[in-house]
PDB file of N, CA and C in Angstrom:
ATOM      1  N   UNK A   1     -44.433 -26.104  -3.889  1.00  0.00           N
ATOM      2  CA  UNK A   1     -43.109 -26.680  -4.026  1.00  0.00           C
ATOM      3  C   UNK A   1     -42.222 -25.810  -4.914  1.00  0.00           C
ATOM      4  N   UNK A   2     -42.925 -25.108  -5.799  1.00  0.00           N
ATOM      5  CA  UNK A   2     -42.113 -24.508  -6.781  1.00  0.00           C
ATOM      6  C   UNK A   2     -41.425 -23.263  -6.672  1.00  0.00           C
ATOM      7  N   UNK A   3     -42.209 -22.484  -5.210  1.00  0.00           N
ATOM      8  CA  UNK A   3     -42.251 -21.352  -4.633  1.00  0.00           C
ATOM      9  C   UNK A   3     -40.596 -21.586  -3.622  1.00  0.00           C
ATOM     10  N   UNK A   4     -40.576 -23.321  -2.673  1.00  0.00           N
ATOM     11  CA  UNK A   4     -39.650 -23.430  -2.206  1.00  0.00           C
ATOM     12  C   UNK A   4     -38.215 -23.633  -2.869  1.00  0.00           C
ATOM     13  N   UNK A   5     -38.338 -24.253  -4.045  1.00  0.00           N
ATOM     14  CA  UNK A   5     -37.314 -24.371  -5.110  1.00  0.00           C
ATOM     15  C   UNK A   5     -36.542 -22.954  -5.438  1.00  0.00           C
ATOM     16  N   UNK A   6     -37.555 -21.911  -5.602  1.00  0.00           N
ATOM     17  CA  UNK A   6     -37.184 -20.651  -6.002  1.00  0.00           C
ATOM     18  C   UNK A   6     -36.381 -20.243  -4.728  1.00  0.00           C
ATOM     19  N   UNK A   7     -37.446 -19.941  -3.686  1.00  0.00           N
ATOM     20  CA  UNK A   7     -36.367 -19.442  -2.277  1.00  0.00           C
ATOM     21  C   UNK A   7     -34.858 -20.005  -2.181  1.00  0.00           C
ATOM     22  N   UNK A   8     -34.993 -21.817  -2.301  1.00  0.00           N
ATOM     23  CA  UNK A   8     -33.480 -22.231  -2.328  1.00  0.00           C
ATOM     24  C   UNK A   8     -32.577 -21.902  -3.040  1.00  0.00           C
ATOM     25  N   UNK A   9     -32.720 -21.343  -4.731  1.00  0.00           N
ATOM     26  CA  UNK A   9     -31.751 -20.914  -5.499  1.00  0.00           C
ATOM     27  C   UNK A   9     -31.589 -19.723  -5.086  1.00  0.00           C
ATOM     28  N   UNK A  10     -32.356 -18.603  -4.275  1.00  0.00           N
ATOM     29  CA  UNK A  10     -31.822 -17.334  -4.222  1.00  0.00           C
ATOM     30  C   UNK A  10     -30.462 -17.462  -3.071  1.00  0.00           C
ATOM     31  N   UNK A  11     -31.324 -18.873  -2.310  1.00  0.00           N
ATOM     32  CA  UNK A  11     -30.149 -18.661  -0.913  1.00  0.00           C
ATOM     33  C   UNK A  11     -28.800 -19.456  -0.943  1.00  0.00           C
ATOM     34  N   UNK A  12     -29.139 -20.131  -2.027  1.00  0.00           N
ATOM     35  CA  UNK A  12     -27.586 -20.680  -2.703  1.00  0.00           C
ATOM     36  C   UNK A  12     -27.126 -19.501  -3.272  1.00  0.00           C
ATOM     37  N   UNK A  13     -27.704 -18.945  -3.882  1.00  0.00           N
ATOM     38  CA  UNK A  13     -26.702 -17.754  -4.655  1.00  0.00           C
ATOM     39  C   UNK A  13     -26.367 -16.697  -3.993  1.00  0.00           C
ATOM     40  N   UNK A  14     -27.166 -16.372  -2.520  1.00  0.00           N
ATOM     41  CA  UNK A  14     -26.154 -15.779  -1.795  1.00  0.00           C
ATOM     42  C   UNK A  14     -25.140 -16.416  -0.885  1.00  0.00           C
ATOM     43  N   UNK A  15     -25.366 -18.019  -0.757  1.00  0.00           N
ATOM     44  CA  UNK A  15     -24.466 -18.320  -0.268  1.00  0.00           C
ATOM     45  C   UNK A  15     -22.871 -18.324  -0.799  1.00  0.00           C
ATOM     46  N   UNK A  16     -23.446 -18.574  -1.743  1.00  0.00           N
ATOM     47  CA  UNK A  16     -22.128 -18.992  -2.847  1.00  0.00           C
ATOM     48  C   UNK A  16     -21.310 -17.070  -3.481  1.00  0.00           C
ATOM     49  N   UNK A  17     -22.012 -16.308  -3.444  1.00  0.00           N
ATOM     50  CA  UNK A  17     -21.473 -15.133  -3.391  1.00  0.00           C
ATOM     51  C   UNK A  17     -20.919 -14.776  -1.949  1.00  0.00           C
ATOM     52  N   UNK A  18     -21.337 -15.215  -1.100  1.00  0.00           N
ATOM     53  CA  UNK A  18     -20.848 -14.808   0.001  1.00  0.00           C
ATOM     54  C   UNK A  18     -19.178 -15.591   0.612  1.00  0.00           C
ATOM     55  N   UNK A  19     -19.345 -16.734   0.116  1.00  0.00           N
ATOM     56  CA  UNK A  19     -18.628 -17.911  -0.017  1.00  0.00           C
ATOM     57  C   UNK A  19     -16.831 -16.932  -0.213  1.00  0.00           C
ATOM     58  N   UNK A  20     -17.908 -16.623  -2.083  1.00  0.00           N
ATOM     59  CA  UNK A  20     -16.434 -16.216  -2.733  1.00  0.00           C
ATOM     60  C   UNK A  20     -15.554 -15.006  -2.045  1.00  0.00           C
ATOM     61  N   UNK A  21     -16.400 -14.091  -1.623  1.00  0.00           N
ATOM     62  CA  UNK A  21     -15.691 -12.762  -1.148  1.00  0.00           C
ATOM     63  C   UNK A  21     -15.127 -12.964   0.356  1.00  0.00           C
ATOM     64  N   UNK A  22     -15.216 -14.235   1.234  1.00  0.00           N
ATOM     65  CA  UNK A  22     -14.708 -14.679   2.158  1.00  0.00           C
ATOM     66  C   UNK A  22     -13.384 -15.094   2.093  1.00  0.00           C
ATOM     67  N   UNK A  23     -13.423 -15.838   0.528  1.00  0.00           N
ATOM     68  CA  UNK A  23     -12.241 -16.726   0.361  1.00  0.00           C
ATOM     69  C   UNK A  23     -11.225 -15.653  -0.104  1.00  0.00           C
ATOM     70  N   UNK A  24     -11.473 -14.649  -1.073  1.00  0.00           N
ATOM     71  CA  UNK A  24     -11.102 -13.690  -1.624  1.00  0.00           C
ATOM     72  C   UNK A  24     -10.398 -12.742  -0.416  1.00  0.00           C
ATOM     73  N   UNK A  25     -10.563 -12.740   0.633  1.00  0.00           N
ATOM     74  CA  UNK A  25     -10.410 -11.603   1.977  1.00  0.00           C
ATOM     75  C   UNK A  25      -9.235 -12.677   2.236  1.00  0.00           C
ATOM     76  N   UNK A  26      -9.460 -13.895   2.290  1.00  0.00           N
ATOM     77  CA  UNK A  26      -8.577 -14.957   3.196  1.00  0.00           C
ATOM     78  C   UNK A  26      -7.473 -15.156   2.036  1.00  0.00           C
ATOM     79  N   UNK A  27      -7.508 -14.829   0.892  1.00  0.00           N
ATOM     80  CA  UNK A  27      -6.323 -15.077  -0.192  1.00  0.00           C
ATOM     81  C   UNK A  27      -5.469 -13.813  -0.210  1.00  0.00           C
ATOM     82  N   UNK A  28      -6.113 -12.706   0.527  1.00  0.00           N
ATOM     83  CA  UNK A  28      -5.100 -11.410   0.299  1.00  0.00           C
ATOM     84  C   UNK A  28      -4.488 -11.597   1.428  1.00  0.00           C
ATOM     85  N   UNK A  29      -5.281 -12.122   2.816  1.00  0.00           N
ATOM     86  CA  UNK A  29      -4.413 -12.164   4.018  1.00  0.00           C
ATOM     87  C   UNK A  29      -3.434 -13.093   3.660  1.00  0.00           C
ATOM     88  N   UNK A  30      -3.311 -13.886   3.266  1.00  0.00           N
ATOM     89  CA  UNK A  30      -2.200 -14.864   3.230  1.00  0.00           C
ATOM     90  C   UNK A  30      -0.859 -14.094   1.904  1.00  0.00           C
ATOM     91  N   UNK A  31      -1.236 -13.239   0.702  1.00  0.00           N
ATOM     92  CA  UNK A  31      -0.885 -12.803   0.124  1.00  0.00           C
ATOM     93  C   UNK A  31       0.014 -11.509   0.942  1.00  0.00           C
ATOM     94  N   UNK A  32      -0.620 -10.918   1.673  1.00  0.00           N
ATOM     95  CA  UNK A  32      -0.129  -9.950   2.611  1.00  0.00           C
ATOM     96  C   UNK A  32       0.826 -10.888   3.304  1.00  0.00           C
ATOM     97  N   UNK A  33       0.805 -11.313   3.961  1.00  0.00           N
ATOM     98  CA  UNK A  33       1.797 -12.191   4.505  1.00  0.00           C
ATOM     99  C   UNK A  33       3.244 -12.703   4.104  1.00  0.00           C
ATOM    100  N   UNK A  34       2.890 -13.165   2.794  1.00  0.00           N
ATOM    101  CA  UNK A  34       3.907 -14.099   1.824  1.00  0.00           C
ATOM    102  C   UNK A  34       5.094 -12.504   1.282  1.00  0.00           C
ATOM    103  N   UNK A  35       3.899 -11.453   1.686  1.00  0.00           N
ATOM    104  CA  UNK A  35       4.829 -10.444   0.640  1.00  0.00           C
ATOM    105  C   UNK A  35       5.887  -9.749   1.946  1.00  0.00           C
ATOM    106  N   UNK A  36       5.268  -9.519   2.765  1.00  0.00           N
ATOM    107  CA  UNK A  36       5.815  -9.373   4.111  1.00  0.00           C
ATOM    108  C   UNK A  36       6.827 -10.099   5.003  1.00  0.00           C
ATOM    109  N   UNK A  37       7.116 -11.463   4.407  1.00  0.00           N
ATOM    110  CA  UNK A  37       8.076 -12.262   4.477  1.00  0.00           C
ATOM    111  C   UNK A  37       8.985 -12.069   3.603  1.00  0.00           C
ATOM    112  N   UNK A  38       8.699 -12.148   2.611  1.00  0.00           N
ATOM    113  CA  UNK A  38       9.751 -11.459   1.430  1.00  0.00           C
ATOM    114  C   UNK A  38      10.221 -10.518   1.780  1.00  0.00           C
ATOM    115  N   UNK A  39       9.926  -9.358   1.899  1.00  0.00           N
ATOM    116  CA  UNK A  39      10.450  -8.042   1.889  1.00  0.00           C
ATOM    117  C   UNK A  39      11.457  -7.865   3.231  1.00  0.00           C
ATOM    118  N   UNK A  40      11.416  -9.107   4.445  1.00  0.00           N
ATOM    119  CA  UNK A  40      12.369  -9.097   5.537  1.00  0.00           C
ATOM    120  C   UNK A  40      13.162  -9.727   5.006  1.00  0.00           C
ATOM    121  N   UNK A  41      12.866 -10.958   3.750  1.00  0.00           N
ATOM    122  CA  UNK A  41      14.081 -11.927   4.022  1.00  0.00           C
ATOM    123  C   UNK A  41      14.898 -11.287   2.797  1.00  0.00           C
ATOM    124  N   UNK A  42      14.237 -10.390   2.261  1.00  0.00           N
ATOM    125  CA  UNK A  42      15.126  -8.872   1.383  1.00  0.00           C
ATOM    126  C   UNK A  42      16.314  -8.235   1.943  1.00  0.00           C
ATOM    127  N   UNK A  43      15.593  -7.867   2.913  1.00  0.00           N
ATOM    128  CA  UNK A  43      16.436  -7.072   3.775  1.00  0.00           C
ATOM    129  C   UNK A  43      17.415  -7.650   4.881  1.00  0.00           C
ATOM    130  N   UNK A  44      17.309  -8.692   5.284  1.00  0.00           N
ATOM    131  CA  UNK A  44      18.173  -9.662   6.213  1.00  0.00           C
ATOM    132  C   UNK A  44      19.629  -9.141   5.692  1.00  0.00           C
ATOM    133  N   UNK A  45      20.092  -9.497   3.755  1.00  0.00           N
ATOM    134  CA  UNK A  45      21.467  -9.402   3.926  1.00  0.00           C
ATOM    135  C   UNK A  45      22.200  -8.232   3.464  1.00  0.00           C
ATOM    136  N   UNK A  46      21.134  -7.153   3.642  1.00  0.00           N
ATOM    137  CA  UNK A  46      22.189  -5.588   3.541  1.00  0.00           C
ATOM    138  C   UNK A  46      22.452  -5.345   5.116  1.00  0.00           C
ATOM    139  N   UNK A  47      21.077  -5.468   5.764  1.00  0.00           N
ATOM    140  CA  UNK A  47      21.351  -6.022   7.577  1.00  0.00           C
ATOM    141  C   UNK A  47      22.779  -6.012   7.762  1.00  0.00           C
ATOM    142  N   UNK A  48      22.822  -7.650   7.597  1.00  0.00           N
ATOM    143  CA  UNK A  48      24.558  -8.262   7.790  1.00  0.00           C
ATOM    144  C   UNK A  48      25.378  -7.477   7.226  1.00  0.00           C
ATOM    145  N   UNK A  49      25.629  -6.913   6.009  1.00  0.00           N
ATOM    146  CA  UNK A  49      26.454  -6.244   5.139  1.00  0.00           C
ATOM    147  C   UNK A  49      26.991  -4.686   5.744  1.00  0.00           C
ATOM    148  N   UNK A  50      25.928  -4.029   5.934  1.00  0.00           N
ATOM    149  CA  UNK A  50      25.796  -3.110   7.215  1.00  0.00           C
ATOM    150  C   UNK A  50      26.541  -3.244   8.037  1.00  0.00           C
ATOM    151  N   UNK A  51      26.366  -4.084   8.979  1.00  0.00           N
ATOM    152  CA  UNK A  51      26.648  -4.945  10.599  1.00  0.00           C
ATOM    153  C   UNK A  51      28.441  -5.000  10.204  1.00  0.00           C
ATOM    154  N   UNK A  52      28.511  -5.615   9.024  1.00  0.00           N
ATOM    155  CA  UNK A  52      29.805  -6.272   9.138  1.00  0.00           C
ATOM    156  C   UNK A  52      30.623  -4.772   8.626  1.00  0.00           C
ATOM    157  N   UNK A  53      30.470  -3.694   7.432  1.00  0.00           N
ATOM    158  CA  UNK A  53      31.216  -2.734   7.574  1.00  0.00           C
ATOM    159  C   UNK A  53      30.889  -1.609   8.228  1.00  0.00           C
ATOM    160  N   UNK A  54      30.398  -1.638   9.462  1.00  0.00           N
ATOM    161  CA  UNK A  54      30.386  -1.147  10.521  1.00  0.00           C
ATOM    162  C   UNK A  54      31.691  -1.461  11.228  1.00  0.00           C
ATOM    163  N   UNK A  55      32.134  -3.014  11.647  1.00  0.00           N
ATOM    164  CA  UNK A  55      33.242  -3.501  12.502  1.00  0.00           C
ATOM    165  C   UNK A  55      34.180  -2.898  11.874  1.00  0.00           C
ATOM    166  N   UNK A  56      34.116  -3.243  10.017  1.00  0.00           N
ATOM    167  CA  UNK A  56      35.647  -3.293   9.678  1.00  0.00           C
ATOM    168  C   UNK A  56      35.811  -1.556   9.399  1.00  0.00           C
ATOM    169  N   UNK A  57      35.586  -0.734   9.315  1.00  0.00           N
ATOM    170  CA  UNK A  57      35.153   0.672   9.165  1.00  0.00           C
ATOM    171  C   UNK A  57      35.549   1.977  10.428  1.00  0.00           C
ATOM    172  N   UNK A  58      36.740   2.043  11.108  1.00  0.00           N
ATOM    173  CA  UNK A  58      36.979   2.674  12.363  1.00  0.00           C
ATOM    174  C   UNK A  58      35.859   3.864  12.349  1.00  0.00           C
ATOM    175  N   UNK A  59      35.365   3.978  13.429  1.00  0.00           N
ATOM    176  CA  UNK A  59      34.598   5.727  13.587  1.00  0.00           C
ATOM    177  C   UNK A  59      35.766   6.438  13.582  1.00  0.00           C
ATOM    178  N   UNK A  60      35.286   8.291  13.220  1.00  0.00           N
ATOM    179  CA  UNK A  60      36.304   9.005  13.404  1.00  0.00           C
ATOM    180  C   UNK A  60      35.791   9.781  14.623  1.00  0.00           C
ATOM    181  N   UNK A  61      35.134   9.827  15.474  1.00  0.00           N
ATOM    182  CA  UNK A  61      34.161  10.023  16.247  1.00  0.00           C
ATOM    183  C   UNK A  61      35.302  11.319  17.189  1.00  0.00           C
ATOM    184  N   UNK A  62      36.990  10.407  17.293  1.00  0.00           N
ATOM    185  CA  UNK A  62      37.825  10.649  18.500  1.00  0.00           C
ATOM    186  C   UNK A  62      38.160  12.425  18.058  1.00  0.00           C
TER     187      UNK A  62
END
């Protein structure tokens, strides 16, 4: 019995290490994400700002 006790703590402790570096992979993907949303909704209003003195701005192109 004491032999099976031992086996179970090794395989909890790799479960539970294995656990963490899963969750750890799944906290950067979502981190990657959150930062990647940011950095468009950054850029959205030089976008517009752009866009708009473009119209008001004649080319000299002629």
């Amino acid at each position: 019995m004491k032999l099976l006790t031992i086996q179970f703590r090794k395989f909890r402790s790799l479960m539970l290490i294995a656990l963490c570096l899963l969750l750890f992979s799944c906290v950067g993907a979502v981190v990657g994400a959150v930062v990647d949303t940011t950095i468009e909704v950054v850029k959205v209003p030089f976008k517009v700002v752009g866009a708009a003195v473009d119209l008001a701005v004649p080319d000299d192109d002629d």
